[in-house]
N, C-alpha and C. Protein backbone atom coordinates (compact mmCIF):
# COMPACT_ATOMS: atom_id res chain seq x y z
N UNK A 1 -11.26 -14.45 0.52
CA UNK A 1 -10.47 -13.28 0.85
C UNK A 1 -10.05 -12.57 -0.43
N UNK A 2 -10.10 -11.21 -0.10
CA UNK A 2 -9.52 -9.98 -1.41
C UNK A 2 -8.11 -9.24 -1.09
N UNK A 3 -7.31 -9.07 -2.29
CA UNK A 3 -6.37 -8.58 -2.03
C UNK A 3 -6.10 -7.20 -2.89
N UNK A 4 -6.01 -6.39 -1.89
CA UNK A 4 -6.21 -4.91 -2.90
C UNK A 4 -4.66 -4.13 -2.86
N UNK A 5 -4.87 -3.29 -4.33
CA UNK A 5 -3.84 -2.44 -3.96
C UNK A 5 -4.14 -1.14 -5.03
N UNK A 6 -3.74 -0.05 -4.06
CA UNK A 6 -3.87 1.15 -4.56
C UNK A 6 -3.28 2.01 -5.08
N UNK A 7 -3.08 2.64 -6.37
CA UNK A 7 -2.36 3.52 -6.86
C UNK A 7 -3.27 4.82 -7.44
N UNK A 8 -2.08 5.80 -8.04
CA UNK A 8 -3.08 7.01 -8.30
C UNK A 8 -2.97 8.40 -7.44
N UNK A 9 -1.74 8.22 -6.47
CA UNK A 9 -1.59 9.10 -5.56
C UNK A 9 -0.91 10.19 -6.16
N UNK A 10 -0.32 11.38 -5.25
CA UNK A 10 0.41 12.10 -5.62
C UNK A 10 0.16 13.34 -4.86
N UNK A 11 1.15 14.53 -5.91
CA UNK A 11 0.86 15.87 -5.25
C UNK A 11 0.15 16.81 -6.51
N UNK A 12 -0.64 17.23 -5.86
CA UNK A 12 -1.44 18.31 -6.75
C UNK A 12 -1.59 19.45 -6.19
N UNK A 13 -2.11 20.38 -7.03
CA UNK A 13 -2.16 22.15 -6.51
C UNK A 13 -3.90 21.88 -6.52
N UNK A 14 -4.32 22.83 -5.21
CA UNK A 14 -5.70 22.64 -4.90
C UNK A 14 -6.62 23.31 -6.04
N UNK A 15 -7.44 22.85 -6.48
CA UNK A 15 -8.19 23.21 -7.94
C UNK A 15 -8.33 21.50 -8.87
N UNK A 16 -6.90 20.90 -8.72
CA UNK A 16 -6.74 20.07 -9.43
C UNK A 16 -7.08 19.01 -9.34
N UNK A 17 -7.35 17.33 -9.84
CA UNK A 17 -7.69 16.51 -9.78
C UNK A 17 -6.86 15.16 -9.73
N UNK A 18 -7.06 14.25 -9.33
CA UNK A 18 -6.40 12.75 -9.67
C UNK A 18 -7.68 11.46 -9.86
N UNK A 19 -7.31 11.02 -9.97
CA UNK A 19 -8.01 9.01 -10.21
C UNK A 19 -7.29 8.84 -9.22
N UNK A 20 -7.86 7.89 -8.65
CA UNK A 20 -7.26 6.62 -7.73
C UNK A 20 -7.63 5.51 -7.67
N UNK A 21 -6.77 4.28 -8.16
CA UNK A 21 -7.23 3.18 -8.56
C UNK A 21 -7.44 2.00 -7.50
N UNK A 22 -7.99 1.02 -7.10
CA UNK A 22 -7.83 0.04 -6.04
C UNK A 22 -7.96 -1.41 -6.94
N UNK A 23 -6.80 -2.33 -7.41
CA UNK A 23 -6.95 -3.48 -7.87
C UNK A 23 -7.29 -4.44 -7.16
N UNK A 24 -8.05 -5.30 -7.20
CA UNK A 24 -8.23 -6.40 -6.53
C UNK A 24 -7.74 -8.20 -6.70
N UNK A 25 -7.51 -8.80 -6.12
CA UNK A 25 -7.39 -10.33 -6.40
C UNK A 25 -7.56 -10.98 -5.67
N UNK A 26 -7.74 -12.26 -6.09
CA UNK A 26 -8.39 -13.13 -4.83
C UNK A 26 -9.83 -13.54 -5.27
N UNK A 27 -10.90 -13.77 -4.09
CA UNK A 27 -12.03 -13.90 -4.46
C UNK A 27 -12.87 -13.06 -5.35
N UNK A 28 -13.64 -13.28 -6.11
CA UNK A 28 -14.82 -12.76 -6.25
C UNK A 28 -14.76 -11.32 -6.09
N UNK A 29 -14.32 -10.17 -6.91
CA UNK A 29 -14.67 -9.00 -6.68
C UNK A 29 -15.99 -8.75 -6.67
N UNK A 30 -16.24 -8.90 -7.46
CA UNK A 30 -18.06 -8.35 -7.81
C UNK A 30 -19.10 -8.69 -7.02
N UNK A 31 -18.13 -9.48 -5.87
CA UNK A 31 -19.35 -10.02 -5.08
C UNK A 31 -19.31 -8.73 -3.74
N UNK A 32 -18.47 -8.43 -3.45
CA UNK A 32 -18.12 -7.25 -2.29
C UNK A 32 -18.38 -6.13 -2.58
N UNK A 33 -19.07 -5.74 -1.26
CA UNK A 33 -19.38 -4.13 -1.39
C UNK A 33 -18.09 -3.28 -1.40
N UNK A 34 -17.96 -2.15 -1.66
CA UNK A 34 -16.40 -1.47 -1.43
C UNK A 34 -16.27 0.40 -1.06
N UNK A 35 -15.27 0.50 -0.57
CA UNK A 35 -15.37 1.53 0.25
C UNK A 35 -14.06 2.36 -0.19
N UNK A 36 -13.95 3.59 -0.01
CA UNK A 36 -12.44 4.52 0.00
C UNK A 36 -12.69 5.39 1.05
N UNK A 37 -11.54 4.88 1.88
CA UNK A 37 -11.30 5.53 3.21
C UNK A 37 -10.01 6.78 3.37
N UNK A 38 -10.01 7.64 4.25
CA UNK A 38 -9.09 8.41 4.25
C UNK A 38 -8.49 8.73 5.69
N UNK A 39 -7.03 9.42 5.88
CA UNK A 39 -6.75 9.04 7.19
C UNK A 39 -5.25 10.34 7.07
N UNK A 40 -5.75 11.05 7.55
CA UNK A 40 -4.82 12.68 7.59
C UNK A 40 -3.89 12.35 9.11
N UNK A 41 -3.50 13.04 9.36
CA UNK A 41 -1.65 13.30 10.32
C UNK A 41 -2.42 14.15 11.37
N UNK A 42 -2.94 13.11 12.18
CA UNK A 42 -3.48 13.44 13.40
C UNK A 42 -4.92 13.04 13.77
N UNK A 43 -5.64 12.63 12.82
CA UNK A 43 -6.65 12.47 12.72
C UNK A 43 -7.78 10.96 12.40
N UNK A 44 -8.50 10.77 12.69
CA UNK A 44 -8.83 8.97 12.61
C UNK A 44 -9.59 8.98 10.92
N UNK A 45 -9.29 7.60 10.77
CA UNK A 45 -9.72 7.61 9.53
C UNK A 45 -11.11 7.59 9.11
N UNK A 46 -11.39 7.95 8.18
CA UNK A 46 -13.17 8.54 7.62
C UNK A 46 -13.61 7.92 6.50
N UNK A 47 -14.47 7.39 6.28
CA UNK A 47 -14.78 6.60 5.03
C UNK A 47 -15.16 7.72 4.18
N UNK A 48 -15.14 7.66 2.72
CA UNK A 48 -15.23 8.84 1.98
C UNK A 48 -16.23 8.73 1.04
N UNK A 49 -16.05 7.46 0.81
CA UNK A 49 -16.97 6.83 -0.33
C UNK A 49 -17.48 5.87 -0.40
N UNK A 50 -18.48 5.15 -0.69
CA UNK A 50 -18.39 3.90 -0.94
C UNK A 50 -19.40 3.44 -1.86
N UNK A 51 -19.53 1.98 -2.39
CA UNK A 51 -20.52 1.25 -3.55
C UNK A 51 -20.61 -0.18 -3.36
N UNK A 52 -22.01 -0.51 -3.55
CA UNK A 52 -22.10 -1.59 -3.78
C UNK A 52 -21.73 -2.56 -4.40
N UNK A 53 -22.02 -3.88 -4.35
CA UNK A 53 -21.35 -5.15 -5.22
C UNK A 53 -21.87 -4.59 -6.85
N UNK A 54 -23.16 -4.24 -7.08
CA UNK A 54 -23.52 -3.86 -8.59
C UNK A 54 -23.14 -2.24 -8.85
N UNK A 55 -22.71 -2.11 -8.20
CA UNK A 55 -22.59 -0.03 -8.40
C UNK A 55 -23.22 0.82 -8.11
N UNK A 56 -24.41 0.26 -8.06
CA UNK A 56 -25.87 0.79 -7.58
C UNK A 56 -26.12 1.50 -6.51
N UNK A 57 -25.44 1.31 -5.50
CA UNK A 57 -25.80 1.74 -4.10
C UNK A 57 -24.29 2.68 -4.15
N UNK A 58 -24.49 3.65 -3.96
CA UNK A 58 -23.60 4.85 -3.85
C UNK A 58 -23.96 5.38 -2.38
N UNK A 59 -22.71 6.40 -1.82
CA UNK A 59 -22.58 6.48 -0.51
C UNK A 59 -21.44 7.71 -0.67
N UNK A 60 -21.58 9.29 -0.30
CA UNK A 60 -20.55 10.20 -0.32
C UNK A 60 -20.37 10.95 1.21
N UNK A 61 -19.46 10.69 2.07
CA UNK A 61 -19.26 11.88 2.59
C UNK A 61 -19.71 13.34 2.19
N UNK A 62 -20.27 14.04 3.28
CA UNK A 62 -20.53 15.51 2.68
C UNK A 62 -19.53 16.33 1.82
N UNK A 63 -18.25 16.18 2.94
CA UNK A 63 -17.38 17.14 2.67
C UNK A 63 -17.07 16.80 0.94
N UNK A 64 -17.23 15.69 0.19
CA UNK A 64 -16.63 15.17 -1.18
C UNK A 64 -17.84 15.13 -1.89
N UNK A 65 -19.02 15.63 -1.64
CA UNK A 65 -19.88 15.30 -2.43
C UNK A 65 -19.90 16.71 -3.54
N UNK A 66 -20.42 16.24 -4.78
CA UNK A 66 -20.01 16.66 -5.73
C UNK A 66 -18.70 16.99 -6.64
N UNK A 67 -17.83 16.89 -5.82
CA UNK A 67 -16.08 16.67 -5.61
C UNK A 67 -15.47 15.27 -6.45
N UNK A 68 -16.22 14.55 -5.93
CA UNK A 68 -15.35 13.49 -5.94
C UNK A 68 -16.69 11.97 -6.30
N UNK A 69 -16.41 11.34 -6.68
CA UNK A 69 -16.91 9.94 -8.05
C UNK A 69 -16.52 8.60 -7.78
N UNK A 70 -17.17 7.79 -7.35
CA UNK A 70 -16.59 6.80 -6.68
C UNK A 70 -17.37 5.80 -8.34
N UNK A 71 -16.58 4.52 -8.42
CA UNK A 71 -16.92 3.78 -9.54
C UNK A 71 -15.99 2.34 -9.72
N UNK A 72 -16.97 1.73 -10.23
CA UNK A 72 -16.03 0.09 -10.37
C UNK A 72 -16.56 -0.55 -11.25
N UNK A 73 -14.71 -1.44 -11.99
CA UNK A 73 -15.43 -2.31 -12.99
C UNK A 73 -15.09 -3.27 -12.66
N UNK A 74 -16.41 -4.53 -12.55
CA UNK A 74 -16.56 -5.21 -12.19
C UNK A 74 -15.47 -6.39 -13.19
N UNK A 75 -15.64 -6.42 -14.50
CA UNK A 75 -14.81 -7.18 -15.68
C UNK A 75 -13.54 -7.17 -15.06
N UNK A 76 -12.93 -5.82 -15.26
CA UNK A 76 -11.61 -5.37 -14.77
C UNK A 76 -10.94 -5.67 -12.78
N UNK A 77 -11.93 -5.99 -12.10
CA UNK A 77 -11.32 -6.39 -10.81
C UNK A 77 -10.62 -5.08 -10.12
N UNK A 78 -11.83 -3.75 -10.67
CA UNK A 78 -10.80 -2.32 -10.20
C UNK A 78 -12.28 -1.59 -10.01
N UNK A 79 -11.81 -0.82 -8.51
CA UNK A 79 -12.76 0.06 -8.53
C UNK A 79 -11.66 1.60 -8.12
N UNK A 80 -12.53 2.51 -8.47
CA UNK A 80 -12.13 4.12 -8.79
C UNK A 80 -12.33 5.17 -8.08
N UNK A 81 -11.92 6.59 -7.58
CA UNK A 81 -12.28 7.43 -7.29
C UNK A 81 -11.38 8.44 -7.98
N UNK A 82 -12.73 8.95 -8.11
CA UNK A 82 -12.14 10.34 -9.41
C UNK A 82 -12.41 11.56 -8.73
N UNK A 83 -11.30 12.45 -8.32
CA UNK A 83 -11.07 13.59 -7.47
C UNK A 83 -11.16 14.64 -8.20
N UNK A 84 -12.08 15.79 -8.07
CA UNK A 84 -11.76 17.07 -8.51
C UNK A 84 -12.36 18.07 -8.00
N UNK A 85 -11.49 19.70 -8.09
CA UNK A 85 -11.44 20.53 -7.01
C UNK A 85 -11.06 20.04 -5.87
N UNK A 86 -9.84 19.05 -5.87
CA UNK A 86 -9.52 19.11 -4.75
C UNK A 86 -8.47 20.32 -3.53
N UNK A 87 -8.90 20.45 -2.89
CA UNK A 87 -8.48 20.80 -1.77
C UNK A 87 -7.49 20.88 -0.47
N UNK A 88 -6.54 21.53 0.00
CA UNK A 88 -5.81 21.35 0.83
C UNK A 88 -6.19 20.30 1.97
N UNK A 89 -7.63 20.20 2.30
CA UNK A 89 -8.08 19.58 3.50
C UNK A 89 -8.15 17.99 2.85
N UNK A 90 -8.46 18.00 1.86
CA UNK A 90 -8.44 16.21 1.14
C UNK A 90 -7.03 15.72 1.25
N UNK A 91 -5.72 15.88 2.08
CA UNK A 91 -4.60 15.60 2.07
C UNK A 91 -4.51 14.70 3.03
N UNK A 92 -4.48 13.59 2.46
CA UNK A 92 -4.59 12.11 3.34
C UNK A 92 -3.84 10.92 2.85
N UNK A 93 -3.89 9.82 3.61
CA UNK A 93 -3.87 8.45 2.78
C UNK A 93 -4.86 7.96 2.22
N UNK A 94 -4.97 7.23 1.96
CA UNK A 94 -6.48 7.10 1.19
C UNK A 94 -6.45 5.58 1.04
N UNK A 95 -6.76 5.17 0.97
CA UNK A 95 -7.25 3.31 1.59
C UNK A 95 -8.48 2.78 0.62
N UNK A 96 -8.41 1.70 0.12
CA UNK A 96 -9.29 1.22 -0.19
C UNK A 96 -9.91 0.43 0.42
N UNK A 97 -11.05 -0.70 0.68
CA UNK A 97 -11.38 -1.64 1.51
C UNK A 97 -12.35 -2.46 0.79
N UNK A 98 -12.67 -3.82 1.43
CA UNK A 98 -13.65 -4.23 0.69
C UNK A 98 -14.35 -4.88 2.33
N UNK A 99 -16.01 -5.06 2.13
CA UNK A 99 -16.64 -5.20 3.07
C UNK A 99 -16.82 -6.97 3.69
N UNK A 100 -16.69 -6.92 4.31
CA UNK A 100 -17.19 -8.87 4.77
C UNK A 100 -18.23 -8.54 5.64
N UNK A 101 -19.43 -9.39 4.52
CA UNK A 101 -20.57 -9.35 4.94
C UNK A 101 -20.87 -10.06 6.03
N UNK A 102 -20.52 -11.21 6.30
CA UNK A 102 -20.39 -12.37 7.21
C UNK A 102 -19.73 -11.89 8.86
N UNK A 103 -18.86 -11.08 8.86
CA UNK A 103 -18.56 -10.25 10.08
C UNK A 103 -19.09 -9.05 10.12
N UNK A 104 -20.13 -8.16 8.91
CA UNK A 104 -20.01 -6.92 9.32
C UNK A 104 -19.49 -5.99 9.56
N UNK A 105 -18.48 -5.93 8.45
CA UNK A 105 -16.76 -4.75 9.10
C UNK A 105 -16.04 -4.91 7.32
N UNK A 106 -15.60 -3.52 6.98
CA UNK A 106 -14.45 -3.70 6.07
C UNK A 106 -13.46 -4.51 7.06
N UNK A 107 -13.31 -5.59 6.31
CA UNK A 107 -12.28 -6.24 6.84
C UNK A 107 -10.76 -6.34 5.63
N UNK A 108 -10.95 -6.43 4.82
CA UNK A 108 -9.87 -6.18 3.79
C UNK A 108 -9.77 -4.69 3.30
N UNK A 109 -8.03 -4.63 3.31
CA UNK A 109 -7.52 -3.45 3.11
C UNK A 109 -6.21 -3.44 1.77
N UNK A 110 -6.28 -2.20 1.14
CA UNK A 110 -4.94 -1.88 0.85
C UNK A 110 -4.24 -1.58 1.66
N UNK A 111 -2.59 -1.67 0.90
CA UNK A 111 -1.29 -0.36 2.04
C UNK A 111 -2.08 0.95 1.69
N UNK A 112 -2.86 1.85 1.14
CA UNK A 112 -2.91 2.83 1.00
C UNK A 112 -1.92 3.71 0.22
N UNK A 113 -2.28 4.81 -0.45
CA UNK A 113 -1.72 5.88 -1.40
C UNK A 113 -1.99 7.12 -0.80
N UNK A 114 -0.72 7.69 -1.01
CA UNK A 114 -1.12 9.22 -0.31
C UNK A 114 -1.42 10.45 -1.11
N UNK A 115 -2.27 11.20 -0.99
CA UNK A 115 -2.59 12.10 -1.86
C UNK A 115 -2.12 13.60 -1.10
N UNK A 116 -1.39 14.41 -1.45
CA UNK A 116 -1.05 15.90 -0.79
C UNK A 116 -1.54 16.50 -2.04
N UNK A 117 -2.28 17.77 -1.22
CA UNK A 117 -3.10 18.68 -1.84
C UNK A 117 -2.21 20.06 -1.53
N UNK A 118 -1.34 20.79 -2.41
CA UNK A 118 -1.11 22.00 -1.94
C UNK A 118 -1.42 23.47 -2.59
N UNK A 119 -1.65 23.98 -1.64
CA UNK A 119 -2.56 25.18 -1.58
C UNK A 119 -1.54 26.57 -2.68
């Protein structure tokens, strides 16, 4: 089992950018695939990003592609998403996760960080 937690949130004016960090502990980071999920005030949550156990395998939502940078260091037990031009509509929580291969499901989560985007 992984234990994550996320920082890096905040409020920004739309144009602008943040990092968002997801630490991990527990097992084996480098062995889990990993994901950044998002989850707006009314709306179900959307995976945004995600990467493989080596980094290799990248994965963007449309709406964030070119936008937004998903990345992890494996040494460090931290993986990343690097936001820019963001947008009023990117105003969410934002979640990190890590995948269990063995059930098939992000099954580990952060509390999540909230990011407000204002216009």
């Amino acid at each position: 089992q992984v234990q994550l937690v996320e920082s890096g949130g905040g409020l920004v004016q739309a144009g602008g950018s943040l990092r968002l960090s997801c630490a991990a502990s527990g097992r084996a980071f480098s062995s889990y695939h990993m994901g950044w999920f998002r989850q707006a005030p009314g709306k179900e949550r959307e995976v945004v990003a995600t990467i493989s156990w080596s980094g290799a395998g990248l994965y963007y939502v449309d709406a964030v592609k070119g936008r937004f940078t998903i990345s992890r260091d494996n040494a460090k037990n931290t993986m990343y998403l690097q936001m820019n031009s963001l947008k009023p509509e990117d105003t969410a929580i934002y979640y990190c996760a890590a995948y269990n291969q063995g059930a098939g499901r992000y099954d580990y989560w952060g509390q999540g960080t909230q990011v407000t985007v204002s216009s």
